[in-house]
PDB file of N, CA and C in Angstrom:
ATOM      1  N   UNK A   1     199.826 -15.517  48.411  1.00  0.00           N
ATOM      2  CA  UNK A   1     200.657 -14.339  48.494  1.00  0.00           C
ATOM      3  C   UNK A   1     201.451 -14.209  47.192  1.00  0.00           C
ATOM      4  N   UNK A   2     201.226 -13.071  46.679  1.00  0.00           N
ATOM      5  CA  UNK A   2     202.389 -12.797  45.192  1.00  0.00           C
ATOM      6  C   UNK A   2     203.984 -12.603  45.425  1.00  0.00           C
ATOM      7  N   UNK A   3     204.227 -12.949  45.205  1.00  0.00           N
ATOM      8  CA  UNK A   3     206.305 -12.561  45.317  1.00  0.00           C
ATOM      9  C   UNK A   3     206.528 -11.839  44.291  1.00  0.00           C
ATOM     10  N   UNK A   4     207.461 -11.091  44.110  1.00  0.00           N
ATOM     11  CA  UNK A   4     208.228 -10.461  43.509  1.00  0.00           C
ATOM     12  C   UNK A   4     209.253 -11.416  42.647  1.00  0.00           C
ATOM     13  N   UNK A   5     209.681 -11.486  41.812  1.00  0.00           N
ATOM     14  CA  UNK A   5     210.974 -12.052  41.372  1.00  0.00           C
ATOM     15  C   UNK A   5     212.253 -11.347  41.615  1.00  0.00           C
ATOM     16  N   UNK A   6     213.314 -11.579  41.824  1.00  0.00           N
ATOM     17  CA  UNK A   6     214.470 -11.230  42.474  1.00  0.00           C
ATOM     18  C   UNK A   6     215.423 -11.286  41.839  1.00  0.00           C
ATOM     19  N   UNK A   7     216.282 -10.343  41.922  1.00  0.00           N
ATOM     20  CA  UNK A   7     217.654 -10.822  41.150  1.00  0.00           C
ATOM     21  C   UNK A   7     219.030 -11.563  42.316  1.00  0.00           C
ATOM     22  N   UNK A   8     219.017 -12.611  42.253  1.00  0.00           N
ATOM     23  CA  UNK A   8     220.056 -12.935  43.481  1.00  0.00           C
ATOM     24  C   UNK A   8     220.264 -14.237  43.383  1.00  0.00           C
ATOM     25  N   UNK A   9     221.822 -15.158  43.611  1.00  0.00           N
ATOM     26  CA  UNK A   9     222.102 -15.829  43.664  1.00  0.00           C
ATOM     27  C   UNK A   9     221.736 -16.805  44.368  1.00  0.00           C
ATOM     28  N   UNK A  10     220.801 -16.883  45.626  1.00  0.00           N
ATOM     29  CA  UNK A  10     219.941 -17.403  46.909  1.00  0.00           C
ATOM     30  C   UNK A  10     218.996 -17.358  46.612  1.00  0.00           C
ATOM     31  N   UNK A  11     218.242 -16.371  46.464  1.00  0.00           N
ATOM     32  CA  UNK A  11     216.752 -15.906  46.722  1.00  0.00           C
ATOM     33  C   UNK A  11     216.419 -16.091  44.863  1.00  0.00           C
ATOM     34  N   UNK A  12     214.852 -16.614  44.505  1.00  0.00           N
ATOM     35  CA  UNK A  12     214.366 -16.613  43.423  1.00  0.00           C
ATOM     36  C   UNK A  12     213.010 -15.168  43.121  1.00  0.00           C
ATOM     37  N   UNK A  13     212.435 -15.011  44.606  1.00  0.00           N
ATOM     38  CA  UNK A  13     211.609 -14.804  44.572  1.00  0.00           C
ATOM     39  C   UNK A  13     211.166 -14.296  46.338  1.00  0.00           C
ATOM     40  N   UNK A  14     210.592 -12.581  46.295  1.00  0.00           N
ATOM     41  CA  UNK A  14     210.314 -12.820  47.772  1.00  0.00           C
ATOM     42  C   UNK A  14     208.752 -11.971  47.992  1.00  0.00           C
ATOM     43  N   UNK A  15     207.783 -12.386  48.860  1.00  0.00           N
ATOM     44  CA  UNK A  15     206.851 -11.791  48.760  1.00  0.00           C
ATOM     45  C   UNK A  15     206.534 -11.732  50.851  1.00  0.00           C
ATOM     46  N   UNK A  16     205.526 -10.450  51.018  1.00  0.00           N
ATOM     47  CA  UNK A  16     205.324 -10.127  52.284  1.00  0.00           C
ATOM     48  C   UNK A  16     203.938  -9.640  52.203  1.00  0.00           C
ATOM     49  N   UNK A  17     203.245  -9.880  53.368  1.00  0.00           N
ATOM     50  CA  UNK A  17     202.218  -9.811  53.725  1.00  0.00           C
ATOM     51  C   UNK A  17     202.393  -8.925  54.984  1.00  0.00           C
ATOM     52  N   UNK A  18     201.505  -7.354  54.369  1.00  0.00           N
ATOM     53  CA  UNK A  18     202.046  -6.790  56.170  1.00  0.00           C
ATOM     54  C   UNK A  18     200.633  -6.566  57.487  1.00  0.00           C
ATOM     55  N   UNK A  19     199.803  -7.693  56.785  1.00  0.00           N
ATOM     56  CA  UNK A  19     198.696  -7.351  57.704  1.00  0.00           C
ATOM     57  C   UNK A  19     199.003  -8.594  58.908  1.00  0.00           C
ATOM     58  N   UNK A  20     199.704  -9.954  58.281  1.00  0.00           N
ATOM     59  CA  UNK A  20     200.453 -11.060  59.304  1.00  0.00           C
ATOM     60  C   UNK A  20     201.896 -10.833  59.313  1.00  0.00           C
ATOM     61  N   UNK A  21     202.167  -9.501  58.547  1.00  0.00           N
ATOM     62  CA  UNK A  21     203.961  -9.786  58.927  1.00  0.00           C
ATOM     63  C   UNK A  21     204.661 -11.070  58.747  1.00  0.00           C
ATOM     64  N   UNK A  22     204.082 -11.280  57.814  1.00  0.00           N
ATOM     65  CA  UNK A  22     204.373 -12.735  57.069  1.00  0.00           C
ATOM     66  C   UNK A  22     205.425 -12.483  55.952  1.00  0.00           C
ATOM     67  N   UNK A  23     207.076 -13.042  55.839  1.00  0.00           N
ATOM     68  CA  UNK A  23     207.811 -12.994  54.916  1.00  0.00           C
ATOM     69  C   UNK A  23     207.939 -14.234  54.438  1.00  0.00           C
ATOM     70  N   UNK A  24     207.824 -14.230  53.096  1.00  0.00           N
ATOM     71  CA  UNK A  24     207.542 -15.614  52.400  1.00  0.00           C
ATOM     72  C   UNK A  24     209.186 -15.424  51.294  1.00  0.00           C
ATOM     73  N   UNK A  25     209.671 -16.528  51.245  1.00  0.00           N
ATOM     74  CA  UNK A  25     210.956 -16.277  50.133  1.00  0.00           C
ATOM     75  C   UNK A  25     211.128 -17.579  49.298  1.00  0.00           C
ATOM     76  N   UNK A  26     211.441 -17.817  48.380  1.00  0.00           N
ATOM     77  CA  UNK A  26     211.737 -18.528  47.462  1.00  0.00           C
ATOM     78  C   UNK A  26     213.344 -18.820  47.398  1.00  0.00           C
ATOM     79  N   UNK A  27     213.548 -19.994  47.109  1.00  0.00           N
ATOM     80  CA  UNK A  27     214.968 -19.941  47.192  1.00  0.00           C
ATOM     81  C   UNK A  27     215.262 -20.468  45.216  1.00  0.00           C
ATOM     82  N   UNK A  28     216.348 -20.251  45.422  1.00  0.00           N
ATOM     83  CA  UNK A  28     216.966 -20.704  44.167  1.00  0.00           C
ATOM     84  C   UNK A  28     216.416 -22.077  43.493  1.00  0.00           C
ATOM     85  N   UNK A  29     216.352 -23.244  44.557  1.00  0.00           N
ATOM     86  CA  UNK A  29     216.287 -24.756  44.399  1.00  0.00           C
ATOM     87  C   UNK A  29     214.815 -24.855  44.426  1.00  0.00           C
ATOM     88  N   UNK A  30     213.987 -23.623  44.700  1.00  0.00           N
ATOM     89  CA  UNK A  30     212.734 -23.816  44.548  1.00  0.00           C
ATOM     90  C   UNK A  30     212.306 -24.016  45.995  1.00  0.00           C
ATOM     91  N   UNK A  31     212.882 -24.620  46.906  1.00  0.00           N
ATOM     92  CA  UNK A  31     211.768 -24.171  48.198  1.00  0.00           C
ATOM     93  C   UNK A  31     211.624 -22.808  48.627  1.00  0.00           C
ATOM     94  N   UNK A  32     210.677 -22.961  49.350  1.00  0.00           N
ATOM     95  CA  UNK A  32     209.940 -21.738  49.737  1.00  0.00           C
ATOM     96  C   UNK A  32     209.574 -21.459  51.579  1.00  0.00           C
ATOM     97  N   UNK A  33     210.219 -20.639  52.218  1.00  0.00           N
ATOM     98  CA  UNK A  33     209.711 -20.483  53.026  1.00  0.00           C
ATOM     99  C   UNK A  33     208.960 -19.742  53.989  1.00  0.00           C
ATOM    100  N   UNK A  34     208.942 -19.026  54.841  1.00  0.00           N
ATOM    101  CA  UNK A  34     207.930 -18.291  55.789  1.00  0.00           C
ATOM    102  C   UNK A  34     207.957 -17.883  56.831  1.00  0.00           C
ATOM    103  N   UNK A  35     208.532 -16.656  57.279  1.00  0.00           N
ATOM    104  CA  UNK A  35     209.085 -16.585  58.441  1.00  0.00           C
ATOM    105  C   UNK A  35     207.899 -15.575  58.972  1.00  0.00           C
ATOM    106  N   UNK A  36     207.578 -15.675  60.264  1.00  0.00           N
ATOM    107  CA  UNK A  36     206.510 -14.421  61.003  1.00  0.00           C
ATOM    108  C   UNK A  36     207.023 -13.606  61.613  1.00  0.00           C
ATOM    109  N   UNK A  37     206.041 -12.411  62.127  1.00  0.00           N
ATOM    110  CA  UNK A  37     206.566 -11.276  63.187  1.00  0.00           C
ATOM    111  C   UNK A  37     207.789 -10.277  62.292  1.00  0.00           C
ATOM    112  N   UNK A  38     207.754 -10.392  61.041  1.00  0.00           N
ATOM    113  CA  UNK A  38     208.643  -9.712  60.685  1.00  0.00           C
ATOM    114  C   UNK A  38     208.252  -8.675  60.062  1.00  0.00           C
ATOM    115  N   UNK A  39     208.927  -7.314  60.945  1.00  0.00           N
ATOM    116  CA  UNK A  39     208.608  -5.599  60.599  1.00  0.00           C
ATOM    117  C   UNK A  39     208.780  -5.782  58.767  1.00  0.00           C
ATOM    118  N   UNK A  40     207.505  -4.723  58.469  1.00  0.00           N
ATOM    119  CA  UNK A  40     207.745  -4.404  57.055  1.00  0.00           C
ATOM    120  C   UNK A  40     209.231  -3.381  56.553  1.00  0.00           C
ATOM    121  N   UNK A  41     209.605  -3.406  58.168  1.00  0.00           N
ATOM    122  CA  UNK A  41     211.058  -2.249  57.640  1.00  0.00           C
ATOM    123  C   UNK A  41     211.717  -3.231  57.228  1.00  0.00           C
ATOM    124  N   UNK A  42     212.054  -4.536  57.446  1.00  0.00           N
ATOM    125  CA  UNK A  42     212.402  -5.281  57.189  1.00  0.00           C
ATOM    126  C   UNK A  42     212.684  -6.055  56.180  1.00  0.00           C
ATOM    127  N   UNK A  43     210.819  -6.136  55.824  1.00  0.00           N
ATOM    128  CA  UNK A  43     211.000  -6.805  54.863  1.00  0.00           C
ATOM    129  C   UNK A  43     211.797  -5.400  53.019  1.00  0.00           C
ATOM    130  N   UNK A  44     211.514  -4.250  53.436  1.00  0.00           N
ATOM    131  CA  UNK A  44     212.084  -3.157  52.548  1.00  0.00           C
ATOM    132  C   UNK A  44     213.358  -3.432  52.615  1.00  0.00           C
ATOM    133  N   UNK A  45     213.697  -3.295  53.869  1.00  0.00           N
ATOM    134  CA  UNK A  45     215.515  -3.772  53.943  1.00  0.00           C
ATOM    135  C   UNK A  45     215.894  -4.466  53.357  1.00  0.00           C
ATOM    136  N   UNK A  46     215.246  -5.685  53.261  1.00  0.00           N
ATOM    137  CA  UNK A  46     215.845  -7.064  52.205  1.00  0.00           C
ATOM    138  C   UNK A  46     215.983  -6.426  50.987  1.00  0.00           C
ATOM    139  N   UNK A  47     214.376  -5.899  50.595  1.00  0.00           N
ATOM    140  CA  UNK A  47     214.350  -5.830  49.156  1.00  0.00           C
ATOM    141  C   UNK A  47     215.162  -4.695  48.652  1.00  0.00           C
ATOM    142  N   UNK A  48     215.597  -3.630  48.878  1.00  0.00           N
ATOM    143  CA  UNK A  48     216.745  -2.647  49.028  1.00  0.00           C
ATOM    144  C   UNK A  48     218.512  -2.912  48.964  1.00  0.00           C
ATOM    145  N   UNK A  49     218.639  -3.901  49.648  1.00  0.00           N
ATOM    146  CA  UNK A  49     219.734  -4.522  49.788  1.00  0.00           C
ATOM    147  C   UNK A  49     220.729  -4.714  48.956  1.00  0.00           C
ATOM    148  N   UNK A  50     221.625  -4.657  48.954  1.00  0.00           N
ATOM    149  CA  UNK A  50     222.990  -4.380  47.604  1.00  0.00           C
ATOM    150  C   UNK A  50     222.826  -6.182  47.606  1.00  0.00           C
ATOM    151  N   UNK A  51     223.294  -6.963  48.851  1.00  0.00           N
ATOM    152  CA  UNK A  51     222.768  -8.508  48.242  1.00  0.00           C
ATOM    153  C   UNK A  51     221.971  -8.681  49.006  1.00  0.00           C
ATOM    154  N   UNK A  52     220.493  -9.159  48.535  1.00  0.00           N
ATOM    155  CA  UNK A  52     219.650 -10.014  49.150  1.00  0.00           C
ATOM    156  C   UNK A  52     219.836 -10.930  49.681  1.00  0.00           C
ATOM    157  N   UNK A  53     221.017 -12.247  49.431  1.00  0.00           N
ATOM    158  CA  UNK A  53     221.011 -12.912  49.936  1.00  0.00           C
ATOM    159  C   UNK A  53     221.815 -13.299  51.227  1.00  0.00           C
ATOM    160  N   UNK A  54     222.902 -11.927  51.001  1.00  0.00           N
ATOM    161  CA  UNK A  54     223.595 -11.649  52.454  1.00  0.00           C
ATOM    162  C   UNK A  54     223.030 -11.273  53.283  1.00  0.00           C
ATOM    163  N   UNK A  55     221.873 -10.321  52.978  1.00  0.00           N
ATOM    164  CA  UNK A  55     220.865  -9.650  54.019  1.00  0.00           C
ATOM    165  C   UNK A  55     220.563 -10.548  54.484  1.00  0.00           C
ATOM    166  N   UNK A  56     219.357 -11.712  54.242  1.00  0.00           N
ATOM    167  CA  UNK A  56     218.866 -12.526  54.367  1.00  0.00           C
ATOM    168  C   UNK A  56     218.706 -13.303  55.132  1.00  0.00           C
ATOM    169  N   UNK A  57     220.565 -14.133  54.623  1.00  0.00           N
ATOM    170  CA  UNK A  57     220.983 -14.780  55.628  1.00  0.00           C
ATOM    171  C   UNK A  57     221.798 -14.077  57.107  1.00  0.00           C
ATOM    172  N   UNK A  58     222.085 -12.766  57.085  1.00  0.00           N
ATOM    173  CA  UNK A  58     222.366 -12.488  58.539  1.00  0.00           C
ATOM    174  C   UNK A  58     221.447 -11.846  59.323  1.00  0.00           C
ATOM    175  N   UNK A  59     219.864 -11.243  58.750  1.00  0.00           N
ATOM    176  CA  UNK A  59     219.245 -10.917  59.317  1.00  0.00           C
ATOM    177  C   UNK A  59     217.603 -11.877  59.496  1.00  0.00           C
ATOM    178  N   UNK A  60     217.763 -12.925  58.707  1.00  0.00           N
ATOM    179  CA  UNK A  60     216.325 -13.444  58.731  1.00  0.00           C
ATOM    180  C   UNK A  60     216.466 -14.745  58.954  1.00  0.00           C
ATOM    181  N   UNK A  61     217.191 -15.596  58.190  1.00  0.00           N
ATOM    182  CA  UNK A  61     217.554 -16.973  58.302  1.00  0.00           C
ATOM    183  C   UNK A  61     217.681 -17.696  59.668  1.00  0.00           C
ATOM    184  N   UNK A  62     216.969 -18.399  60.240  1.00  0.00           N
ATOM    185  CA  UNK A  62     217.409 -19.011  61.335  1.00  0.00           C
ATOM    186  C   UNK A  62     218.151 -18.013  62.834  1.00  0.00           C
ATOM    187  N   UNK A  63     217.755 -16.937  62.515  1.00  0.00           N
ATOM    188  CA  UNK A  63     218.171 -15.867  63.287  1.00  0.00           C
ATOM    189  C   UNK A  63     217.389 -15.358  64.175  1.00  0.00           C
ATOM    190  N   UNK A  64     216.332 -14.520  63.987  1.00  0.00           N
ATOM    191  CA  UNK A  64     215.620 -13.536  64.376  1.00  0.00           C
ATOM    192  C   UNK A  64     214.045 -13.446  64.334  1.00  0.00           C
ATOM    193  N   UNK A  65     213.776 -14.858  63.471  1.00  0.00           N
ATOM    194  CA  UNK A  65     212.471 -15.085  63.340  1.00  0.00           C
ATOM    195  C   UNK A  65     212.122 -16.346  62.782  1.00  0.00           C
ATOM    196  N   UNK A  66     210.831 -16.693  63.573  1.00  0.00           N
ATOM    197  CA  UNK A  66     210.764 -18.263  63.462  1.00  0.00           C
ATOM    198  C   UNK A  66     210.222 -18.738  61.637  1.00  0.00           C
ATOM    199  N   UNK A  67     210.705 -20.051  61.579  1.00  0.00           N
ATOM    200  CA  UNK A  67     210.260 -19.976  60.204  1.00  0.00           C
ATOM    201  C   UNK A  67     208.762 -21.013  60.449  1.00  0.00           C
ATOM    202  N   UNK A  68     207.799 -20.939  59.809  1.00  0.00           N
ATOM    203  CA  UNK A  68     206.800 -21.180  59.799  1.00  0.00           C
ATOM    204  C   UNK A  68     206.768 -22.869  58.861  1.00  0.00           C
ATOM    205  N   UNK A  69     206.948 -22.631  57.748  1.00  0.00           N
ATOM    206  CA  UNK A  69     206.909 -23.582  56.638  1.00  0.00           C
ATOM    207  C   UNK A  69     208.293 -23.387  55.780  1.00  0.00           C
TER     208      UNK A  69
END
Protein backbone atom coordinates (compact mmCIF):
# COMPACT_ATOMS: atom_id res chain seq x y z
CA UNK A 1 0.00 0.00 0.00
CA UNK A 2 1.52 3.63 -0.87
CA UNK A 3 1.08 6.34 1.93
CA UNK A 4 1.08 9.69 1.49
CA UNK A 5 3.61 11.70 3.54
CA UNK A 6 2.07 13.97 6.10
CA UNK A 7 2.69 16.99 7.70
CA UNK A 8 2.08 16.30 11.55
CA UNK A 9 3.65 15.98 14.72
CA UNK A 10 2.22 12.07 15.27
CA UNK A 11 1.58 10.84 12.02
CA UNK A 12 4.71 10.46 9.35
CA UNK A 13 2.81 9.04 6.78
CA UNK A 14 -0.86 7.70 6.00
CA UNK A 15 -2.10 5.46 3.28
CA UNK A 16 -5.81 3.63 2.63
CA UNK A 17 -6.98 1.01 0.74
CA UNK A 18 -10.77 1.37 -0.08
CA UNK A 19 -11.45 -1.95 -1.63
CA UNK A 20 -10.45 -3.60 2.33
CA UNK A 21 -11.13 -0.34 4.07
CA UNK A 22 -7.86 -0.79 5.25
CA UNK A 23 -6.18 2.43 7.08
CA UNK A 24 -2.57 2.02 7.32
CA UNK A 25 -0.56 5.07 9.30
CA UNK A 26 2.89 5.65 10.06
CA UNK A 27 3.83 7.17 13.11
CA UNK A 28 6.56 9.57 13.80
CA UNK A 29 8.96 6.76 15.61
CA UNK A 30 8.42 4.81 12.54
CA UNK A 31 5.85 2.18 13.46
CA UNK A 32 3.22 1.55 11.39
CA UNK A 33 -0.11 0.48 11.83
CA UNK A 34 -3.55 -0.85 10.41
CA UNK A 35 -6.74 -0.42 11.38
CA UNK A 36 -9.96 -2.21 9.31
CA UNK A 37 -13.63 -1.50 8.49
CA UNK A 38 -12.77 1.99 8.17
CA UNK A 39 -15.28 4.29 5.86
CA UNK A 40 -13.23 6.10 3.17
CA UNK A 41 -15.19 9.24 4.66
CA UNK A 42 -13.01 8.69 7.14
CA UNK A 43 -10.17 8.04 6.02
CA UNK A 44 -10.71 11.92 3.90
CA UNK A 45 -11.58 13.21 7.32
CA UNK A 46 -8.18 12.46 8.68
CA UNK A 47 -6.51 13.62 5.70
CA UNK A 48 -8.52 17.06 5.67
CA UNK A 49 -8.08 17.67 9.20
CA UNK A 50 -6.63 21.01 10.66
CA UNK A 51 -4.53 18.26 13.01
CA UNK A 52 -4.14 14.88 11.89
CA UNK A 53 -3.00 13.80 14.79
CA UNK A 54 -5.87 15.02 17.00
CA UNK A 55 -8.21 13.52 14.51
CA UNK A 56 -6.58 10.41 14.75
CA UNK A 57 -6.26 9.97 18.05
CA UNK A 58 -10.02 10.75 18.96
CA UNK A 59 -11.46 9.14 16.11
CA UNK A 60 -9.28 6.06 15.11
CA UNK A 61 -6.80 5.14 17.78
CA UNK A 62 -7.87 2.43 19.99
CA UNK A 63 -11.40 3.73 19.60
CA UNK A 64 -13.58 2.77 16.87
CA UNK A 65 -11.65 0.30 14.99
CA UNK A 66 -9.67 -2.67 15.52
CA UNK A 67 -6.04 -2.37 14.80
CA UNK A 68 -4.81 -5.17 12.75
CA UNK A 69 -0.85 -4.89 12.89
Amino acid sequence: MDRKQVSSSLLRSVGYDPDQQLLEVELQDGKIYQYTDVPEQTYRELMEADSLGRYFNYNIRGLHYDRVR
